[in-house]
C-alpha atoms as a PDB file:
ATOM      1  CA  UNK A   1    -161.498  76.850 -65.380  1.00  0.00           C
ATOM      2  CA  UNK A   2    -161.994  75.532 -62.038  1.00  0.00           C
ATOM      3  CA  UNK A   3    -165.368  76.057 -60.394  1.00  0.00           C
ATOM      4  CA  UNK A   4    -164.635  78.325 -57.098  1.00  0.00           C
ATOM      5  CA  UNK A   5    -168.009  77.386 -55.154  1.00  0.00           C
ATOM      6  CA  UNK A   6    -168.164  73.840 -53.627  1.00  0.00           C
ATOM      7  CA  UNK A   7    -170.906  71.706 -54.944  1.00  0.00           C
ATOM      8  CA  UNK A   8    -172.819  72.280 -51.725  1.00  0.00           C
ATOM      9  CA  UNK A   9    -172.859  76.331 -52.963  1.00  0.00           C
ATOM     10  CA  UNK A  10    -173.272  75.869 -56.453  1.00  0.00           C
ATOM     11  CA  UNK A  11    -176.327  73.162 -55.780  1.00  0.00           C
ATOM     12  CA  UNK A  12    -178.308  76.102 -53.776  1.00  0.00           C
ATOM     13  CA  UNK A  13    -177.562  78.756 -56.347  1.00  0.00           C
ATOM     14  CA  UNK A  14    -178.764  76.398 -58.873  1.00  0.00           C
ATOM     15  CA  UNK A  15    -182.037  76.069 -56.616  1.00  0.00           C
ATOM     16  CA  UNK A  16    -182.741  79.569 -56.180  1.00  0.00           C
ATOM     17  CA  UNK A  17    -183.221  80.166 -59.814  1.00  0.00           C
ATOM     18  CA  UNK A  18    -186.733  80.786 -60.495  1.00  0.00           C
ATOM     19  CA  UNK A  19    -188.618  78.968 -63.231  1.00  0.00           C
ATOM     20  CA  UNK A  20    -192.094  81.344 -62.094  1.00  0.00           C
ATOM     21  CA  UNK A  21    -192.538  84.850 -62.093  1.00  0.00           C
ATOM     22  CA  UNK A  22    -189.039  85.659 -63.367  1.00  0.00           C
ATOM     23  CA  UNK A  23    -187.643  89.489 -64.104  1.00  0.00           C
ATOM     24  CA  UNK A  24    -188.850  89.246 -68.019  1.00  0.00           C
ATOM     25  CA  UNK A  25    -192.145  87.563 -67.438  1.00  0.00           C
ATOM     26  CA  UNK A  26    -193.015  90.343 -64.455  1.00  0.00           C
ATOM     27  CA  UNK A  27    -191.475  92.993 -67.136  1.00  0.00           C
ATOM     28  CA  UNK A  28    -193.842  90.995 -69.719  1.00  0.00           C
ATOM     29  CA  UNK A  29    -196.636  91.122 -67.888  1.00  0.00           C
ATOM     30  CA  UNK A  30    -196.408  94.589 -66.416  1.00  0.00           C
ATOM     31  CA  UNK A  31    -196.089  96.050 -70.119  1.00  0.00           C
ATOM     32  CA  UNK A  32    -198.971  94.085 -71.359  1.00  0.00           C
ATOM     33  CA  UNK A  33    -201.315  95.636 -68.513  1.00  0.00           C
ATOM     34  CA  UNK A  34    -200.067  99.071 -68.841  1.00  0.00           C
ATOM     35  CA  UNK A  35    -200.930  98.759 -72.751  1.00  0.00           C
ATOM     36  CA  UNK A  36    -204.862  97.477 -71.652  1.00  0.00           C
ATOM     37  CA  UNK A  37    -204.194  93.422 -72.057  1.00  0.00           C
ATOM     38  CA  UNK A  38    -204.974  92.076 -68.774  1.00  0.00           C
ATOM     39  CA  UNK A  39    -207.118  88.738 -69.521  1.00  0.00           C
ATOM     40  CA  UNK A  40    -204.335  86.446 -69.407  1.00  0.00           C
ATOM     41  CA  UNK A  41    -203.826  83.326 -67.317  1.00  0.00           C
ATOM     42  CA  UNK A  42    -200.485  82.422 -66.106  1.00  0.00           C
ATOM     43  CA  UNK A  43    -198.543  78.461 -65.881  1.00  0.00           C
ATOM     44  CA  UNK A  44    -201.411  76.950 -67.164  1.00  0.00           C
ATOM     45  CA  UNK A  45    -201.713  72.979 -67.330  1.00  0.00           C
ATOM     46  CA  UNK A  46    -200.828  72.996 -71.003  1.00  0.00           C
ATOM     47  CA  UNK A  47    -197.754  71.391 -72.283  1.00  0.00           C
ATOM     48  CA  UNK A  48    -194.736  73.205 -71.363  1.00  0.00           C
ATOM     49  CA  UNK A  49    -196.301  75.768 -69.055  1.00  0.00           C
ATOM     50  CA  UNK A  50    -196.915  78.659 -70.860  1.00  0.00           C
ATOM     51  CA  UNK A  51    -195.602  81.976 -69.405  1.00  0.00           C
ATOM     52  CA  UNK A  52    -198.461  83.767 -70.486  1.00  0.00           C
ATOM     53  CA  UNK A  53    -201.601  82.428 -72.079  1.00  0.00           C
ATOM     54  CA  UNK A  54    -204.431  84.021 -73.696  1.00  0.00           C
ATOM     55  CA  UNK A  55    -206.860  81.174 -73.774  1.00  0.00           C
ATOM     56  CA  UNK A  56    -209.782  82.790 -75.594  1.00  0.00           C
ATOM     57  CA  UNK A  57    -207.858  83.777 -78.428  1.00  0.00           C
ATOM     58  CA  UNK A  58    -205.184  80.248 -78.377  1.00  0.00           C
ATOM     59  CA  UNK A  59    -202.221  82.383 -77.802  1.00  0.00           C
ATOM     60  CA  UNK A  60    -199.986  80.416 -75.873  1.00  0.00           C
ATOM     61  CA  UNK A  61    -196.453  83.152 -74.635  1.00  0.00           C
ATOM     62  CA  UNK A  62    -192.619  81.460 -73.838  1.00  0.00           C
ATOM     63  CA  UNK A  63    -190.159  83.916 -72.373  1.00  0.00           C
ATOM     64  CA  UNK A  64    -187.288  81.719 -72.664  1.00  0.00           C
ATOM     65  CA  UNK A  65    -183.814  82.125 -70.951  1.00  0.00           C
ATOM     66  CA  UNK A  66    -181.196  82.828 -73.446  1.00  0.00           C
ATOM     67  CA  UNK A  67    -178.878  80.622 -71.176  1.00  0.00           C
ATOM     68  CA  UNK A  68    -181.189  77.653 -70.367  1.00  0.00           C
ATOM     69  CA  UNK A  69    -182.680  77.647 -74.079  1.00  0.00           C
ATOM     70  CA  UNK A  70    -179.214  78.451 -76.246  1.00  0.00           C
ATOM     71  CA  UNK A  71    -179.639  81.917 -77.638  1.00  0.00           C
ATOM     72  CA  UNK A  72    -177.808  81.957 -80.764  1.00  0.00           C
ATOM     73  CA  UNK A  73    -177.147  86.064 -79.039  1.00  0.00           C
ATOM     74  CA  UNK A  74    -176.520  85.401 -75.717  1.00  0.00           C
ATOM     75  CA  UNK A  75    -175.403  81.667 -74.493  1.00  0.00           C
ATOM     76  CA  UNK A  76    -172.475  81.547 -72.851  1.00  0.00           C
ATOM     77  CA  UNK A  77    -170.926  77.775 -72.764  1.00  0.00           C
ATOM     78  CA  UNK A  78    -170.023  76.992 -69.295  1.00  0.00           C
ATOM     79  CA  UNK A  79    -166.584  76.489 -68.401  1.00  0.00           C
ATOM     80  CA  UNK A  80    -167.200  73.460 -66.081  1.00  0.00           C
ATOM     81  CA  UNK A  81    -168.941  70.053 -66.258  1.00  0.00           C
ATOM     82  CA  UNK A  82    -169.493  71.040 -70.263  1.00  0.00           C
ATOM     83  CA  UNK A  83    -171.047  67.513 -71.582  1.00  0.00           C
ATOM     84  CA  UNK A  84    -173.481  67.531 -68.717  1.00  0.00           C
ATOM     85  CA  UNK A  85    -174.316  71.488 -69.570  1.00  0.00           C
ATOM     86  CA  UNK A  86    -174.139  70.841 -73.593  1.00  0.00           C
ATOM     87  CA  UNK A  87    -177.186  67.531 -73.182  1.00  0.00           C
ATOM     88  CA  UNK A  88    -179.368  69.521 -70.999  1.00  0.00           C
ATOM     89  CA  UNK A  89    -179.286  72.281 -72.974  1.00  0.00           C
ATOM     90  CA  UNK A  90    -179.775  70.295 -75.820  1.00  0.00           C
ATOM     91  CA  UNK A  91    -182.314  68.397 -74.000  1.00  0.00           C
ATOM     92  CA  UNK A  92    -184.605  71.989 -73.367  1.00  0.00           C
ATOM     93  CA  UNK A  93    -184.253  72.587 -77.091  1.00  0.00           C
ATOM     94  CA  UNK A  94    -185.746  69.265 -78.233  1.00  0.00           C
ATOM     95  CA  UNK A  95    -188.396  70.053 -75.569  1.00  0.00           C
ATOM     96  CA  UNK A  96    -189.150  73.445 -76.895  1.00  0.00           C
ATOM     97  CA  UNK A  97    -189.771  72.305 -80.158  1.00  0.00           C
ATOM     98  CA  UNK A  98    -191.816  69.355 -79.188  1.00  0.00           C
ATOM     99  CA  UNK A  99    -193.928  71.597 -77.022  1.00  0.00           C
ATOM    100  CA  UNK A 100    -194.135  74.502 -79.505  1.00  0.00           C
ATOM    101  CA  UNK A 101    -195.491  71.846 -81.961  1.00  0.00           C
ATOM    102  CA  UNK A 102    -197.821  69.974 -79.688  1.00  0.00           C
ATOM    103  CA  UNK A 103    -199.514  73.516 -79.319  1.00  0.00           C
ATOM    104  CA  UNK A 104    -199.596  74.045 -82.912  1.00  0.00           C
ATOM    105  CA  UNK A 105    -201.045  71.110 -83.501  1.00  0.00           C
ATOM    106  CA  UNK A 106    -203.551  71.217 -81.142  1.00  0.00           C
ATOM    107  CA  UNK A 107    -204.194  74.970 -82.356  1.00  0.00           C
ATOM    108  CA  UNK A 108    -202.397  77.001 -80.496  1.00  0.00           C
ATOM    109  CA  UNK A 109    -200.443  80.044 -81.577  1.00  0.00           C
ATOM    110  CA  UNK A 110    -197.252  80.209 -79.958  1.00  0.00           C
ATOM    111  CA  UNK A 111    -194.873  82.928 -79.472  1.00  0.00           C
ATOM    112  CA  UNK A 112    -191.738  82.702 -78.125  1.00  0.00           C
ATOM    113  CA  UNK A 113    -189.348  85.544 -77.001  1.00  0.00           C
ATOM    114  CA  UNK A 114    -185.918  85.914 -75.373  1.00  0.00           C
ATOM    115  CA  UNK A 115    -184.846  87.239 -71.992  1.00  0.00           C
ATOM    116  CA  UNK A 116    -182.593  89.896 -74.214  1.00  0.00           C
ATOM    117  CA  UNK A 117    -185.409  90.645 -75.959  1.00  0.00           C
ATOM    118  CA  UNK A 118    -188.022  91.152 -73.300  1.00  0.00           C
ATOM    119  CA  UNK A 119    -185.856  92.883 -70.839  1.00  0.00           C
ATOM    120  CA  UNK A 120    -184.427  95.380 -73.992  1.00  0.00           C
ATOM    121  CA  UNK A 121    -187.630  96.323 -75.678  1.00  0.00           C
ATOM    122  CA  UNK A 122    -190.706  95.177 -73.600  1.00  0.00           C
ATOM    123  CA  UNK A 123    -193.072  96.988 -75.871  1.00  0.00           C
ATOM    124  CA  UNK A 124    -191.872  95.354 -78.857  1.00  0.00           C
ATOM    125  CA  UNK A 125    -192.620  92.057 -77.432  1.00  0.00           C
ATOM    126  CA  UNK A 126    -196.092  92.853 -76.577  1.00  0.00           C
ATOM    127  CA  UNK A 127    -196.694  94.578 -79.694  1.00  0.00           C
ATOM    128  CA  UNK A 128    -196.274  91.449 -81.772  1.00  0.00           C
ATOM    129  CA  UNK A 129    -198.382  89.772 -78.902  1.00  0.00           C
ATOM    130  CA  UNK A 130    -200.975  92.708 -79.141  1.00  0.00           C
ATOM    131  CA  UNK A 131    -200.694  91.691 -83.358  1.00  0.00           C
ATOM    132  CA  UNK A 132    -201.840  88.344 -82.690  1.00  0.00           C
ATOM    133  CA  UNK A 133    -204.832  89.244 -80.379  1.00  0.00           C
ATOM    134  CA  UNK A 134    -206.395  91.601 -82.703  1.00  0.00           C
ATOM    135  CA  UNK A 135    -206.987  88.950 -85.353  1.00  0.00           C
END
């Protein structure tokens, strides 16, 4: 399949996504608030940026993409430019497991969710986070 923007259209589209303050952090964050969990700092400088953090406790949150991060649910293989698409993806996976293991290491707990999961059952998610925070 042929790509129908020009490289000029696709290379803004690609710029305006949004790597802060997405739709399923926002939902995230919103949820956790309206349950009483508002001492959280957000894109802190530890490895990998955190979506969430809870730095008193060493609870460290990922929302991740299911496109950018491969959802075994979700990913859709792109059509076009596929060995450039299939190493970067495979490059953010590598990363994601280096980072989630840098944190653990370092004594972290991390917990990492999926869009899907965040934008279909918000509560859910923070109810495992909630879990963690109360031990």
């Amino acid at each position: 399949m042929v790509d129908v923007l020009t490289l000029k259209q696709r290379s803004y589209n690609m710029k305006m996504i949004r790597s802060k303050d997405t739709t399923p952090e926002l939902i995230m964050r919103t949820t956790l608030c309206r349950l009483g969990y508002r001492w959280y700092r957000l894109h802190t400088d530890l490895p990998g940026h955190p979506d969430i953090v809870f730095a008193g406790k060493n609870i460290a949150v990922f929302i991740d993409g299911c496109f950018w991060h491969h959802c075994p649910i979700c990913f859709v293989r792109p059509a076009t430019r596929r060995r450039f698409w299939d190493k970067k993806i495979s490059q953010n996976i590598q990363r994601d497991r280096f980072i989630s293991s840098h944190l653990k290491k370092d004594g972290w707990t991390v917990l990492r969710f999926w869009e899907h999961q965040v934008r279909k059952e918000p509560e859910k998610c923070c109810r495992i986070v909630i879990r963690y925070l109360k031990r």
